[in-house]
C-alpha atoms as a PDB file:
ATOM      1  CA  UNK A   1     -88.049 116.595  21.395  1.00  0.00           C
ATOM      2  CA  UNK A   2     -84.904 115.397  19.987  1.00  0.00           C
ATOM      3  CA  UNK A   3     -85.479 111.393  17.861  1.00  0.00           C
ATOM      4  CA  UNK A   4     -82.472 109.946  19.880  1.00  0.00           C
ATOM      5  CA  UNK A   5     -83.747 111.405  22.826  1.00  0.00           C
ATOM      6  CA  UNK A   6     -85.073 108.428  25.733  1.00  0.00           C
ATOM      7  CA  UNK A   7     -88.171 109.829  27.472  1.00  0.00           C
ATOM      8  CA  UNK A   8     -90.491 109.021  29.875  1.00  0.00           C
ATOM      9  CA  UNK A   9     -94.400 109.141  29.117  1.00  0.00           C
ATOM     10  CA  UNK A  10     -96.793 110.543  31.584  1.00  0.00           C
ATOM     11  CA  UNK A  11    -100.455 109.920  30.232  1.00  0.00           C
ATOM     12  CA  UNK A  12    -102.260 111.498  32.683  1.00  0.00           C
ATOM     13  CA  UNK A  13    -105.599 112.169  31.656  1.00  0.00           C
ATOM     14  CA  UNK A  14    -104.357 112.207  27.859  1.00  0.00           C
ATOM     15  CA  UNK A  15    -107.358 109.608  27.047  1.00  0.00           C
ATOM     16  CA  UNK A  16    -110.509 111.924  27.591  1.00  0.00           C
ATOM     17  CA  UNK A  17    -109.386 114.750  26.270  1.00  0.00           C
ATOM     18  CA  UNK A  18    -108.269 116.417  22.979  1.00  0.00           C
ATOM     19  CA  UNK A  19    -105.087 116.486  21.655  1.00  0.00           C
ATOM     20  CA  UNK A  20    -103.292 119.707  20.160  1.00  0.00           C
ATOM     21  CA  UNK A  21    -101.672 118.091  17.371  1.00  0.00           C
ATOM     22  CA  UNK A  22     -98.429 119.857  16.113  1.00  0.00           C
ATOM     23  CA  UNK A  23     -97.715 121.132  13.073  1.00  0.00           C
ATOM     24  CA  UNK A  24     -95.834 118.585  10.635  1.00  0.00           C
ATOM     25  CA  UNK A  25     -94.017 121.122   8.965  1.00  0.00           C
ATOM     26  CA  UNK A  26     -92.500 122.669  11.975  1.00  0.00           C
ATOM     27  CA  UNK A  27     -92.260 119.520  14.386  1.00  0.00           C
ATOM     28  CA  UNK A  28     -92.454 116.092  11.886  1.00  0.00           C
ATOM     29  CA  UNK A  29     -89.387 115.582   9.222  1.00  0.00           C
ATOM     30  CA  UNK A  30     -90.652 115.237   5.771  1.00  0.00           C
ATOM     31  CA  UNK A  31     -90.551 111.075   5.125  1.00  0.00           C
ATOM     32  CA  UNK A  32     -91.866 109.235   2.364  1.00  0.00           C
ATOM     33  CA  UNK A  33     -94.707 108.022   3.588  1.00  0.00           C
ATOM     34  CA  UNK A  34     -95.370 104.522   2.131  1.00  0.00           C
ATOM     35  CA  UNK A  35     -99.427 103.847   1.680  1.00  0.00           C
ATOM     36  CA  UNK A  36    -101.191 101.897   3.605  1.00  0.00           C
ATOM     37  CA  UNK A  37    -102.232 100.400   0.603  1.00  0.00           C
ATOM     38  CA  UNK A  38     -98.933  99.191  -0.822  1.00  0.00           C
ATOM     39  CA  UNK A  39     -97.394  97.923   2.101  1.00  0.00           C
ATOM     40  CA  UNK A  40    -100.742  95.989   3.704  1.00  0.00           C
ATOM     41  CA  UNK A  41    -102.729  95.154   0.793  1.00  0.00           C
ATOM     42  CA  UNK A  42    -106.374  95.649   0.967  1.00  0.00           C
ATOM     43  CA  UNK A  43    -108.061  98.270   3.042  1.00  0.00           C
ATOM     44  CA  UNK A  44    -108.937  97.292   6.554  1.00  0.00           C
ATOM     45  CA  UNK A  45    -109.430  98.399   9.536  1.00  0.00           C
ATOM     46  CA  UNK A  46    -107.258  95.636  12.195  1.00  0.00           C
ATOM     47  CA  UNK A  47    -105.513  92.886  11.318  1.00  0.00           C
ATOM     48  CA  UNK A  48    -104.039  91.151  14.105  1.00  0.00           C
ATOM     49  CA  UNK A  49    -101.607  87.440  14.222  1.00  0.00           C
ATOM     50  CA  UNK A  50     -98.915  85.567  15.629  1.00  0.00           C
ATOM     51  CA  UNK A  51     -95.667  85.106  14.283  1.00  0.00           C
ATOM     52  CA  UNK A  52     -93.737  82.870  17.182  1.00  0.00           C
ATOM     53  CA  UNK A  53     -93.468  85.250  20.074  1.00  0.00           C
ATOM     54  CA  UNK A  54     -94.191  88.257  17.888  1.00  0.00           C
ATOM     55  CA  UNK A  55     -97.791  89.559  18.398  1.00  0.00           C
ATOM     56  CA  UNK A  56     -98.561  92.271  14.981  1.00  0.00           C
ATOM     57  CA  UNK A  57    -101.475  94.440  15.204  1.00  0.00           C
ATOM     58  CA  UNK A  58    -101.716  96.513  11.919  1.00  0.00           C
ATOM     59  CA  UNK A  59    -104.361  99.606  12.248  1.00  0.00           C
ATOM     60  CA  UNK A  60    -105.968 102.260  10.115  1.00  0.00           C
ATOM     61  CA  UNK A  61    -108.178 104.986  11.961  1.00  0.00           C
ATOM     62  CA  UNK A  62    -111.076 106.702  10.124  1.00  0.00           C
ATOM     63  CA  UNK A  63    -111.204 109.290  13.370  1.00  0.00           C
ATOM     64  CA  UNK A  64    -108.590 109.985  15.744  1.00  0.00           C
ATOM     65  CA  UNK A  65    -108.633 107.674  18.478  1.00  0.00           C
ATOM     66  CA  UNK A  66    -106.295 107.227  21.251  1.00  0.00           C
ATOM     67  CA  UNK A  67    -104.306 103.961  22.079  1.00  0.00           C
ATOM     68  CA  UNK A  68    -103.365 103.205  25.749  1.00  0.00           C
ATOM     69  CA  UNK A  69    -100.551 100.590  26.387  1.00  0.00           C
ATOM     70  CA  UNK A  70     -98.526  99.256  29.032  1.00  0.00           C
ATOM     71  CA  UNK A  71     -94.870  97.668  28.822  1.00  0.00           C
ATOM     72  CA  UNK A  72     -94.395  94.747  31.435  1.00  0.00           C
ATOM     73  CA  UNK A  73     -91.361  93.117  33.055  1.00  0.00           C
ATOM     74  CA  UNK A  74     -91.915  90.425  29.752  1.00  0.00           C
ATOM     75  CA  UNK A  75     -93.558  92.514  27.006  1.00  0.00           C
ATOM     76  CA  UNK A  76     -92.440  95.861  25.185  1.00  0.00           C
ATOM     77  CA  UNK A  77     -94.167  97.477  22.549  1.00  0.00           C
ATOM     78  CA  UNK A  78     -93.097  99.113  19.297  1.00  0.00           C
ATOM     79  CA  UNK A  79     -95.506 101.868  17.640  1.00  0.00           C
ATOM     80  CA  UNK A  80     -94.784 102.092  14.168  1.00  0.00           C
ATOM     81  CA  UNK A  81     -96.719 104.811  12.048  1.00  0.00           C
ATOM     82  CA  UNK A  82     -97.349 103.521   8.066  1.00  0.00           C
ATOM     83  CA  UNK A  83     -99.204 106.598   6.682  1.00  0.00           C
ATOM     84  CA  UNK A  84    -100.321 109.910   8.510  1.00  0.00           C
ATOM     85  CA  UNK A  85     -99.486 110.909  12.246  1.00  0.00           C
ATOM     86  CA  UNK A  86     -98.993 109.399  15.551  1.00  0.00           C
ATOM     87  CA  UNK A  87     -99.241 111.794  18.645  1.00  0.00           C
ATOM     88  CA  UNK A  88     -96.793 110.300  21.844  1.00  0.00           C
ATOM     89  CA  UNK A  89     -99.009 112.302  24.936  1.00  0.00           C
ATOM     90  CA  UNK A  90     -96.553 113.051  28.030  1.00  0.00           C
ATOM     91  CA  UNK A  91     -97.631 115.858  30.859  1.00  0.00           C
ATOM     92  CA  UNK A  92     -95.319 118.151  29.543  1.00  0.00           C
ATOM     93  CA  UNK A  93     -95.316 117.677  26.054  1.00  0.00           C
ATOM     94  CA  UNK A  94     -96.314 116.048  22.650  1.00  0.00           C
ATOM     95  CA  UNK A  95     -94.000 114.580  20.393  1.00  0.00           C
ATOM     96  CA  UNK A  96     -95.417 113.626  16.966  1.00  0.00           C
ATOM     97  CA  UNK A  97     -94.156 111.543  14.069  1.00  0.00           C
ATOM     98  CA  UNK A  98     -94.552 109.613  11.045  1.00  0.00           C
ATOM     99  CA  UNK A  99     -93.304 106.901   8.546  1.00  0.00           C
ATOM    100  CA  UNK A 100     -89.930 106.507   9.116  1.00  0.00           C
ATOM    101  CA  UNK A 101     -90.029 106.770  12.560  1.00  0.00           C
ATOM    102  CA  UNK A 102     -90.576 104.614  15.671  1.00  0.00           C
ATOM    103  CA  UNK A 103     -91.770 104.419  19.087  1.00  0.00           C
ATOM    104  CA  UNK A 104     -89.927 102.010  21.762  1.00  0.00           C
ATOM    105  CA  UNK A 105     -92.252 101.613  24.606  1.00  0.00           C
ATOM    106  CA  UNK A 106     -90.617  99.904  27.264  1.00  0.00           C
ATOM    107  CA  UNK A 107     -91.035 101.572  30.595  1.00  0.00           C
ATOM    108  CA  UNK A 108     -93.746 100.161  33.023  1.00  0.00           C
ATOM    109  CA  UNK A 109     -96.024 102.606  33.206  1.00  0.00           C
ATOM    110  CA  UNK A 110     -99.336 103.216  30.999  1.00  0.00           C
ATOM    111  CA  UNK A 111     -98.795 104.714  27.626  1.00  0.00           C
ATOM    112  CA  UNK A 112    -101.036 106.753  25.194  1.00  0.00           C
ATOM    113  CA  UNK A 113    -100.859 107.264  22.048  1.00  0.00           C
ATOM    114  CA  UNK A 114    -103.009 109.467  19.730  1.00  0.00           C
ATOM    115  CA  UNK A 115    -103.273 108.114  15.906  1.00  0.00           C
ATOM    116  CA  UNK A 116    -105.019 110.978  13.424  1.00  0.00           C
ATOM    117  CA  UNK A 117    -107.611 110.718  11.318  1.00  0.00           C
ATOM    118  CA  UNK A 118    -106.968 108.839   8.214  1.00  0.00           C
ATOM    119  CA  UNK A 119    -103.434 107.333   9.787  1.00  0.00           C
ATOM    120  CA  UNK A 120    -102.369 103.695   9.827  1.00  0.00           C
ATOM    121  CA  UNK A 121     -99.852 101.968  12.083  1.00  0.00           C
ATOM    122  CA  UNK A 122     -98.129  98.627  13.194  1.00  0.00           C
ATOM    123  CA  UNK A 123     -98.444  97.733  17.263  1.00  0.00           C
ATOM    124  CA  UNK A 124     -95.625  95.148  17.658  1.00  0.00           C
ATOM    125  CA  UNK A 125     -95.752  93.496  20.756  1.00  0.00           C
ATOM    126  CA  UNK A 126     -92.804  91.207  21.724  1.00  0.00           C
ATOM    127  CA  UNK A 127     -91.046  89.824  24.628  1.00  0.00           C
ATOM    128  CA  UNK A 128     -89.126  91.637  26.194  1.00  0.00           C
ATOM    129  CA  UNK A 129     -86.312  88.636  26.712  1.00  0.00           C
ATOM    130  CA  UNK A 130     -86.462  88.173  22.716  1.00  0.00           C
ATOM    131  CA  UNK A 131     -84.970  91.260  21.926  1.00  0.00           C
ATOM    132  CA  UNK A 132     -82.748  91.413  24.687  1.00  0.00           C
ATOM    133  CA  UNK A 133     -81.565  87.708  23.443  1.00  0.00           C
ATOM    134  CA  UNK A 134     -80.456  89.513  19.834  1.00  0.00           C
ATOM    135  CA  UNK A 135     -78.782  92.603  21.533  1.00  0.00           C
ATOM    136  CA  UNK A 136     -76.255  90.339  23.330  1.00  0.00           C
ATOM    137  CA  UNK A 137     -75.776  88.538  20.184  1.00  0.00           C
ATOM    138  CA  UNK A 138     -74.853  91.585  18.510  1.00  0.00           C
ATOM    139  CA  UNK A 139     -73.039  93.260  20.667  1.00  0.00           C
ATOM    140  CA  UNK A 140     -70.866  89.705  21.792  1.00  0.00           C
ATOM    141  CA  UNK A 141     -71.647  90.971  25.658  1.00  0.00           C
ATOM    142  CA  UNK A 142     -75.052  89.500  27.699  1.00  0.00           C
ATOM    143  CA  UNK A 143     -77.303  92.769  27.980  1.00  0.00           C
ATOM    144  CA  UNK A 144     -80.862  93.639  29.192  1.00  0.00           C
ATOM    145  CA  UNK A 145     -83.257  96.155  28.083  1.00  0.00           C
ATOM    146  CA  UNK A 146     -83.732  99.463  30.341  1.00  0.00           C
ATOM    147  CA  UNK A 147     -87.338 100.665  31.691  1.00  0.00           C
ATOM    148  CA  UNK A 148     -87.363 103.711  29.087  1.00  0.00           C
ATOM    149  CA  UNK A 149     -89.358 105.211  25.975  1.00  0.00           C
ATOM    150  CA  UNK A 150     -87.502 105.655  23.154  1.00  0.00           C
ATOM    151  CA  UNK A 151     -87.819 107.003  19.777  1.00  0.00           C
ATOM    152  CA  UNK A 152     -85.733 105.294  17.039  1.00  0.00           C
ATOM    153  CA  UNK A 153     -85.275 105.563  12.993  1.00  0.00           C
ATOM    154  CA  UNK A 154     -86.993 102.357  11.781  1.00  0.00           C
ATOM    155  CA  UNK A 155     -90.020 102.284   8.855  1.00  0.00           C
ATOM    156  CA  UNK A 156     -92.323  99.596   8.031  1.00  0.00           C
ATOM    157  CA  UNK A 157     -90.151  98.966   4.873  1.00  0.00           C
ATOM    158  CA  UNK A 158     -86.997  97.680   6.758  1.00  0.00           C
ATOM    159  CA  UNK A 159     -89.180  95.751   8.643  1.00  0.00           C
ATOM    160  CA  UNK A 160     -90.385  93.866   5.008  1.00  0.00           C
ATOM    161  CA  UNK A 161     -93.741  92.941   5.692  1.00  0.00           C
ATOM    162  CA  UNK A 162     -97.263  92.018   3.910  1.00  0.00           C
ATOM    163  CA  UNK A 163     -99.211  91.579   6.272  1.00  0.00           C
ATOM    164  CA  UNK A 164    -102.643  90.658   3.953  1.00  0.00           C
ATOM    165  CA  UNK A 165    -100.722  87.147   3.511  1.00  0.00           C
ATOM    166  CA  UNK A 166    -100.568  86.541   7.244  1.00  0.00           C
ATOM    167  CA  UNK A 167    -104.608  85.686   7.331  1.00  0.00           C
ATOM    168  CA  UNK A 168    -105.029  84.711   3.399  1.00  0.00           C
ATOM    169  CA  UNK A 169    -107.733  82.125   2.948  1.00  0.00           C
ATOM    170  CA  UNK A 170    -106.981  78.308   3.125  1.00  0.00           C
ATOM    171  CA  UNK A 171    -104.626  79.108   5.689  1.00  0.00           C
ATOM    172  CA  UNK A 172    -103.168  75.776   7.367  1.00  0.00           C
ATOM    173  CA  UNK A 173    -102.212  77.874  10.874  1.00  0.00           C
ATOM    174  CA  UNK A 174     -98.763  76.277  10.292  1.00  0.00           C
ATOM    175  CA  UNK A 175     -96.061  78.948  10.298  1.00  0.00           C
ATOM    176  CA  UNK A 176     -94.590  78.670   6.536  1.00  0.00           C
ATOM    177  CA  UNK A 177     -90.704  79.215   5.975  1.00  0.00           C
ATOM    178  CA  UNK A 178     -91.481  83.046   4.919  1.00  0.00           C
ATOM    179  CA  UNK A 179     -93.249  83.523   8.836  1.00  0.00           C
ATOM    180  CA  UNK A 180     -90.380  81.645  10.116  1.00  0.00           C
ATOM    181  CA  UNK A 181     -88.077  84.230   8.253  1.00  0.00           C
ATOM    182  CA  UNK A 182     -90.291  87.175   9.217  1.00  0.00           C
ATOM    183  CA  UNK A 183     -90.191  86.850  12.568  1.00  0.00           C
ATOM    184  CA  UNK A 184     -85.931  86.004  12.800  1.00  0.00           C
ATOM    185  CA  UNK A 185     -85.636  88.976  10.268  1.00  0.00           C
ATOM    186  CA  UNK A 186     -87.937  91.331  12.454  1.00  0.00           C
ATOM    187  CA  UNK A 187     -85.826  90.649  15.903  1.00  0.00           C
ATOM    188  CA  UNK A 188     -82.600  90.704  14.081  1.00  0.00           C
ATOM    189  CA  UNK A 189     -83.783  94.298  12.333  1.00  0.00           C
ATOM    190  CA  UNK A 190     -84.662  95.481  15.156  1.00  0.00           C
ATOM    191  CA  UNK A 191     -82.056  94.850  17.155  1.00  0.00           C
ATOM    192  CA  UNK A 192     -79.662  95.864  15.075  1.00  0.00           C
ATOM    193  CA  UNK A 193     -81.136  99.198  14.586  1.00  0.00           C
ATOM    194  CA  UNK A 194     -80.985  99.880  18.086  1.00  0.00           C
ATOM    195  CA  UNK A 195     -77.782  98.297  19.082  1.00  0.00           C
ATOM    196  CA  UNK A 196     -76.682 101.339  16.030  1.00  0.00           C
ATOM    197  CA  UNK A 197     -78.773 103.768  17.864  1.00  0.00           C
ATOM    198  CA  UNK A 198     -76.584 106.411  19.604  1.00  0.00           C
ATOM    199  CA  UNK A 199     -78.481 105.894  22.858  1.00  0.00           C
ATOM    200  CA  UNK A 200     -77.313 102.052  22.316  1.00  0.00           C
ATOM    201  CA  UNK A 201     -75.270 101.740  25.530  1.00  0.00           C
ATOM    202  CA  UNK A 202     -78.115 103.427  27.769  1.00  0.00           C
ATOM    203  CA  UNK A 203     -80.894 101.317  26.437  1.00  0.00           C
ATOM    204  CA  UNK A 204     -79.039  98.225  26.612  1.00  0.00           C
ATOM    205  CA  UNK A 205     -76.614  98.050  29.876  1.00  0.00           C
ATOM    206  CA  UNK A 206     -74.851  95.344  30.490  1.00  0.00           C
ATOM    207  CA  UNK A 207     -76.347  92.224  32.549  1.00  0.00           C
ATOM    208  CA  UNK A 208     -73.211  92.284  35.181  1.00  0.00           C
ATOM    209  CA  UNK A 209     -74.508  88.789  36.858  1.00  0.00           C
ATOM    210  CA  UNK A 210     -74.546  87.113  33.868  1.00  0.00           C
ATOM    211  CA  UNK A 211     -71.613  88.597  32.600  1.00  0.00           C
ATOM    212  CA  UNK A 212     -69.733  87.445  35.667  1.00  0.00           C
ATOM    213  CA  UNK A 213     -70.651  83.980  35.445  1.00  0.00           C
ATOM    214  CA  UNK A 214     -69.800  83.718  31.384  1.00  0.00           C
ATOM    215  CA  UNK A 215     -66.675  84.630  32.148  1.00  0.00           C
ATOM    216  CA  UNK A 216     -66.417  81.726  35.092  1.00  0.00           C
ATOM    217  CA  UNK A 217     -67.460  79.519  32.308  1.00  0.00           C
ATOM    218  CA  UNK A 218     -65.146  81.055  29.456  1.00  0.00           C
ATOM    219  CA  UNK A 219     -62.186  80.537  31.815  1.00  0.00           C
ATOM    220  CA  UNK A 220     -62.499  76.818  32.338  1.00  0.00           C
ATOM    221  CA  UNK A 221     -64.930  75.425  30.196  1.00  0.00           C
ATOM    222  CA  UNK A 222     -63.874  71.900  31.089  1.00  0.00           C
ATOM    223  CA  UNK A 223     -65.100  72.292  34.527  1.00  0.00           C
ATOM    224  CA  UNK A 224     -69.094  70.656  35.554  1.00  0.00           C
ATOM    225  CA  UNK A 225     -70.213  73.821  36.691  1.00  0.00           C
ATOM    226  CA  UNK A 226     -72.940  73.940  38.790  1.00  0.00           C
ATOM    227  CA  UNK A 227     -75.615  76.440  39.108  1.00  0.00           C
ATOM    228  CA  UNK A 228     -74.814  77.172  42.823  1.00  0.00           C
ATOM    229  CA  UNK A 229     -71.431  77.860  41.622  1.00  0.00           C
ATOM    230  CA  UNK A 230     -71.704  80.331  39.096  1.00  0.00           C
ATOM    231  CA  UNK A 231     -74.542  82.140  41.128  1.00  0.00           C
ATOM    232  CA  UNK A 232     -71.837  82.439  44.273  1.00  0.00           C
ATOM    233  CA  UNK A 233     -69.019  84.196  41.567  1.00  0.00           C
ATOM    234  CA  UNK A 234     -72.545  86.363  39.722  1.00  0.00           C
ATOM    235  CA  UNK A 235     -73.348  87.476  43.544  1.00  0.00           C
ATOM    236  CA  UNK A 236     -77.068  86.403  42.831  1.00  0.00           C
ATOM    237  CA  UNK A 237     -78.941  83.447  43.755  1.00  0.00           C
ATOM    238  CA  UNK A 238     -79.082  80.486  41.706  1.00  0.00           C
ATOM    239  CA  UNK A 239     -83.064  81.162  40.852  1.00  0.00           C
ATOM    240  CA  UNK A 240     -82.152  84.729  39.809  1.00  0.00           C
ATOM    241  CA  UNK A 241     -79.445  83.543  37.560  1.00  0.00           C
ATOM    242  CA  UNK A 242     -81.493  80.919  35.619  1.00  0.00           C
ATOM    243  CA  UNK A 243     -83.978  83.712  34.845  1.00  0.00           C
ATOM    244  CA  UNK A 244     -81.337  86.248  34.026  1.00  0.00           C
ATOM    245  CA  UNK A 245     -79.377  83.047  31.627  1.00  0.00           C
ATOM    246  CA  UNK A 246     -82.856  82.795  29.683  1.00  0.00           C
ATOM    247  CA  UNK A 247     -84.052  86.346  29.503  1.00  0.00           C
ATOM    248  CA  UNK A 248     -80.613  87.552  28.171  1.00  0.00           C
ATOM    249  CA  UNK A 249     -79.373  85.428  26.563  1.00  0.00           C
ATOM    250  CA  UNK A 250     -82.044  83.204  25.389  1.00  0.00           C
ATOM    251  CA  UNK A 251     -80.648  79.809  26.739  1.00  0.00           C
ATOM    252  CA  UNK A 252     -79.754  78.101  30.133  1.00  0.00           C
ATOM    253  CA  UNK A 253     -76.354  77.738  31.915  1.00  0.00           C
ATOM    254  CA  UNK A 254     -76.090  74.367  30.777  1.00  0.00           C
ATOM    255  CA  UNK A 255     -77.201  74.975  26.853  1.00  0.00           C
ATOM    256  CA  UNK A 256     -74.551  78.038  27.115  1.00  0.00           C
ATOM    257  CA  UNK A 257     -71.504  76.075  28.786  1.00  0.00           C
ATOM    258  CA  UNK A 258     -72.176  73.546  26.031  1.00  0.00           C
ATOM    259  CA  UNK A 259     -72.433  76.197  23.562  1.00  0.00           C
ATOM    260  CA  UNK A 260     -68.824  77.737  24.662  1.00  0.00           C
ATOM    261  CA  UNK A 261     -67.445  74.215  24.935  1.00  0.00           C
ATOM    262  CA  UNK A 262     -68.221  73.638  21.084  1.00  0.00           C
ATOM    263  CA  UNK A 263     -66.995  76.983  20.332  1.00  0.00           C
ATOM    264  CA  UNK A 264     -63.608  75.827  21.669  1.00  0.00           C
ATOM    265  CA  UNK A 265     -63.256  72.498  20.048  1.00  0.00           C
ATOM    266  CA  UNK A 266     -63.930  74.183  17.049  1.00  0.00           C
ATOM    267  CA  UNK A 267     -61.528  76.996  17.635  1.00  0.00           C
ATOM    268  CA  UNK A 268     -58.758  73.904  18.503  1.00  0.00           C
ATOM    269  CA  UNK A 269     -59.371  72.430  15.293  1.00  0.00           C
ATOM    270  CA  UNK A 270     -59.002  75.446  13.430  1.00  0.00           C
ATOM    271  CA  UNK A 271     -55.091  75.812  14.637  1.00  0.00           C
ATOM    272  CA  UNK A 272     -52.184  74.403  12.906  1.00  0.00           C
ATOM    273  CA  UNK A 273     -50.724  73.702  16.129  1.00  0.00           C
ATOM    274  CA  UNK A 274     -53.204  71.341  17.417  1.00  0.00           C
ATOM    275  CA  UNK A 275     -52.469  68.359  17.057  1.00  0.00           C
ATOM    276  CA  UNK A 276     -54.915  66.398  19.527  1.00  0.00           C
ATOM    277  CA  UNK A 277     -58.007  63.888  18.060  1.00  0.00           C
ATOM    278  CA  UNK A 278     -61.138  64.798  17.879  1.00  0.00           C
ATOM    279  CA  UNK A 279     -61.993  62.105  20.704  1.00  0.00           C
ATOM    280  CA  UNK A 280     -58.992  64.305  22.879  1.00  0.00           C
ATOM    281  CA  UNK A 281     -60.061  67.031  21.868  1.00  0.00           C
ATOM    282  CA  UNK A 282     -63.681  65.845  23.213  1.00  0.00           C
ATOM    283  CA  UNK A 283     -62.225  64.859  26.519  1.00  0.00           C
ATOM    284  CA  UNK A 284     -60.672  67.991  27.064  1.00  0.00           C
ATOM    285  CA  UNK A 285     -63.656  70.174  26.605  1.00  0.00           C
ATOM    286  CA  UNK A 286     -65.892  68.421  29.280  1.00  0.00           C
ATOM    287  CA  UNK A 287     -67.678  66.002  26.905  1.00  0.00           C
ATOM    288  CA  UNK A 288     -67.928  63.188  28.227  1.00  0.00           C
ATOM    289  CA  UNK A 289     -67.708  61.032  24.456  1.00  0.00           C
ATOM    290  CA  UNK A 290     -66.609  62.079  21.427  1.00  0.00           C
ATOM    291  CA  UNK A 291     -69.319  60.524  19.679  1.00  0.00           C
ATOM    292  CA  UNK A 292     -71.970  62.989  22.046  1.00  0.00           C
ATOM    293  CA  UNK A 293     -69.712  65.957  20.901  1.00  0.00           C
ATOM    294  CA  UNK A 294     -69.904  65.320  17.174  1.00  0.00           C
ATOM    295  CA  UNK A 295     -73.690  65.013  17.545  1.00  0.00           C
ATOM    296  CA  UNK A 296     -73.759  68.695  18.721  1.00  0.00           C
ATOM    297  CA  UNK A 297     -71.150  69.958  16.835  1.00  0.00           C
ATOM    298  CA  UNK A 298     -72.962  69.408  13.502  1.00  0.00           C
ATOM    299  CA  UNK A 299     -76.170  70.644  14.701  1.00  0.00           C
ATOM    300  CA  UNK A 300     -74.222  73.974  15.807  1.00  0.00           C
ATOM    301  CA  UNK A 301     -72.148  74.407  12.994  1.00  0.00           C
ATOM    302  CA  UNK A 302     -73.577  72.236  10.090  1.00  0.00           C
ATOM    303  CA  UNK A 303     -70.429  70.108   9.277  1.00  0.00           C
ATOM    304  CA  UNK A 304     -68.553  67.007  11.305  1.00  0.00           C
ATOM    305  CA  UNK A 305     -65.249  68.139  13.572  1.00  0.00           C
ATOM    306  CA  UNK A 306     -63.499  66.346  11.050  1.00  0.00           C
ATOM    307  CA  UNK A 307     -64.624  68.152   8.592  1.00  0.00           C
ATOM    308  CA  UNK A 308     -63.948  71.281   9.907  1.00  0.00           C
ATOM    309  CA  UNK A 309     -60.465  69.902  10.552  1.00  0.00           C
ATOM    310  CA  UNK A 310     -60.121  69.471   6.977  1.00  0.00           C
ATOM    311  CA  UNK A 311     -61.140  72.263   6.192  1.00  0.00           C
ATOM    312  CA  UNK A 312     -58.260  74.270   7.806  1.00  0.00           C
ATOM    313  CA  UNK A 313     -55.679  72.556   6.884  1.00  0.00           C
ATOM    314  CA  UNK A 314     -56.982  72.331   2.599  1.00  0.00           C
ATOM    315  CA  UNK A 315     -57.010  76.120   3.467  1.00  0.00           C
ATOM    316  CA  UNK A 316     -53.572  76.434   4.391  1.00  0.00           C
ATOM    317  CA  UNK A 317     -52.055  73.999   1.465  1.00  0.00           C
ATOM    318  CA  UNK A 318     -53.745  76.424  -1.086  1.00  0.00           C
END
């Protein structure tokens, strides 16, 4: 079985009974293995936390044990192997592989797993609407994740973490800056190395109801668009809309229209041929004050309008 290849796992009765494990020379590609050591610390056998919506389960198994788990309409997993062999159990077929490699479960049905003797993995468990949130960031269009398997180049040294530190003593439970960073850097990894996968286009389609009612909003950002009215143009109802706004995107119709709104003013004051105020300017984007604006223009962008104003035109002097 191909890496790039999506598949479809059939369990079966994979659980109770043994597993004909194939041989790594003729089926696993030689990769250099990282220790379980080195990239967890100390020796143990689970290690589980929280890092916002990311749920990391980091493993070692002293017998081969088999690991049964089941994707959801909110939750996907991710089965990454640190050191030795993970065995993916379908009906027809096993598929096994090692450091360097990845497992994308994300079909609803249940899932098994076989993990050797003497091998050590990471479970990740994340929402499903996080990572489809950081595909349609990368790829500029709103997309959702398909119902399928799918194996994909990834290692748990692009992923960056210790996890020993995670549950170090004195502990406050606060999440410090470095969780804060792990968990942004571990979504935008990860989506990234599947928005480069060559199966890219199949695992992420495009979101077409949300994608129609962007556009609504792209075309007259000015207007007060209503839910109703962007769910008539989408062809959906207004409930399915909100869900599909904050499962694909990550924000709601009204966070996004302001979002676009901003994006123009800022575009405006970019141009040498603008020659509006910033309070205009305001106006003519739907805001209702300019003071309002500037409030969430900073917090977007981290400078004033009038900064970025001056900005363009000190550019074009030098």
């Amino acid at each position: 079985m191909k890496p790039n290849l999506a598949f479809k796992l059939d369990t079966h009765d994979a659980q109770s009974r043994a597993v004909a494990l194939p041989s790594p020379s003729a089926d696993i590609a030689e990769q250099p293995a990282m220790s379980a050591r080195d990239a967890v610390g100390p020796a143990i056998l689970r290690q589980r936390f929280k890092l916002g919506p990311l749920d990391f389960d980091y493993r070692t198994f002293p017998r081969q044990r088999a690991v049964s788990l089941s994707a959801s309409e909110t939750t996907v997993h991710i089965v990454l192997p640190i050191t030795g062999t993970v065995v993916a159990v379908s009906k027809a077929d096993t598929l096994g592989f090692g450091a360097g490699s990845a497992l994308l479960l994300a079909a609803s049905n249940r899932n098994t797993v076989v993990c050797t003797a003497g091998s050590s993995a990471l479970f990740l468990h994340i929402p499903r609407a996080a990572i489809q949130a950081q595909a349609s960031r990368a790829s500029g269009k709103p997309r959702r994740l398909a119902a399928i398997d799918h194996m994909f180049g990834w290692s748990i040294e692009h992923l960056g973490v210790m996890l020993s530190r995670a549950t170090a003593p004195g502990a406050t439970g606060h999440p410090s800056q470095d969780d804060v960073d792990l968990e942004r850097s571990t979504l935008e990894g990860l989506a990234a190395v599947l928005w480069s996968d060559p199966a890219a286009e199949t695992l992420f389609p495009i979101a077409r109801s949300v994608e129609r009612a962007v556009e609504q909003i792209r075309a007259n950002p000015r207007h007060n668009w209503a839910i109703h009215e962007l769910a008539q143009a989408a062809g959906v109802t207004a409930g399915t809309l909100r869900r599909n706004f904050r499962t694909c995107l990550g924000v709601t119709a009204t966070q996004l229209i302001q979002q676009i709104r901003l994006e123009w003013v800022r575009s405006s004051l970019g141009s040498m041929t603008e020659s509006r105020s910033v309070q205009q300017l305001a106006l003519a984007a739907g805001f209702g004050a300019s003071g309002m604006m500037s409030k969430a223009y900073r917090r977007r962008f981290g400078e004033t309008p009038t900064q970025t104003r001056a900005r363009a035109f000190s550019t074009v002097r030098e």
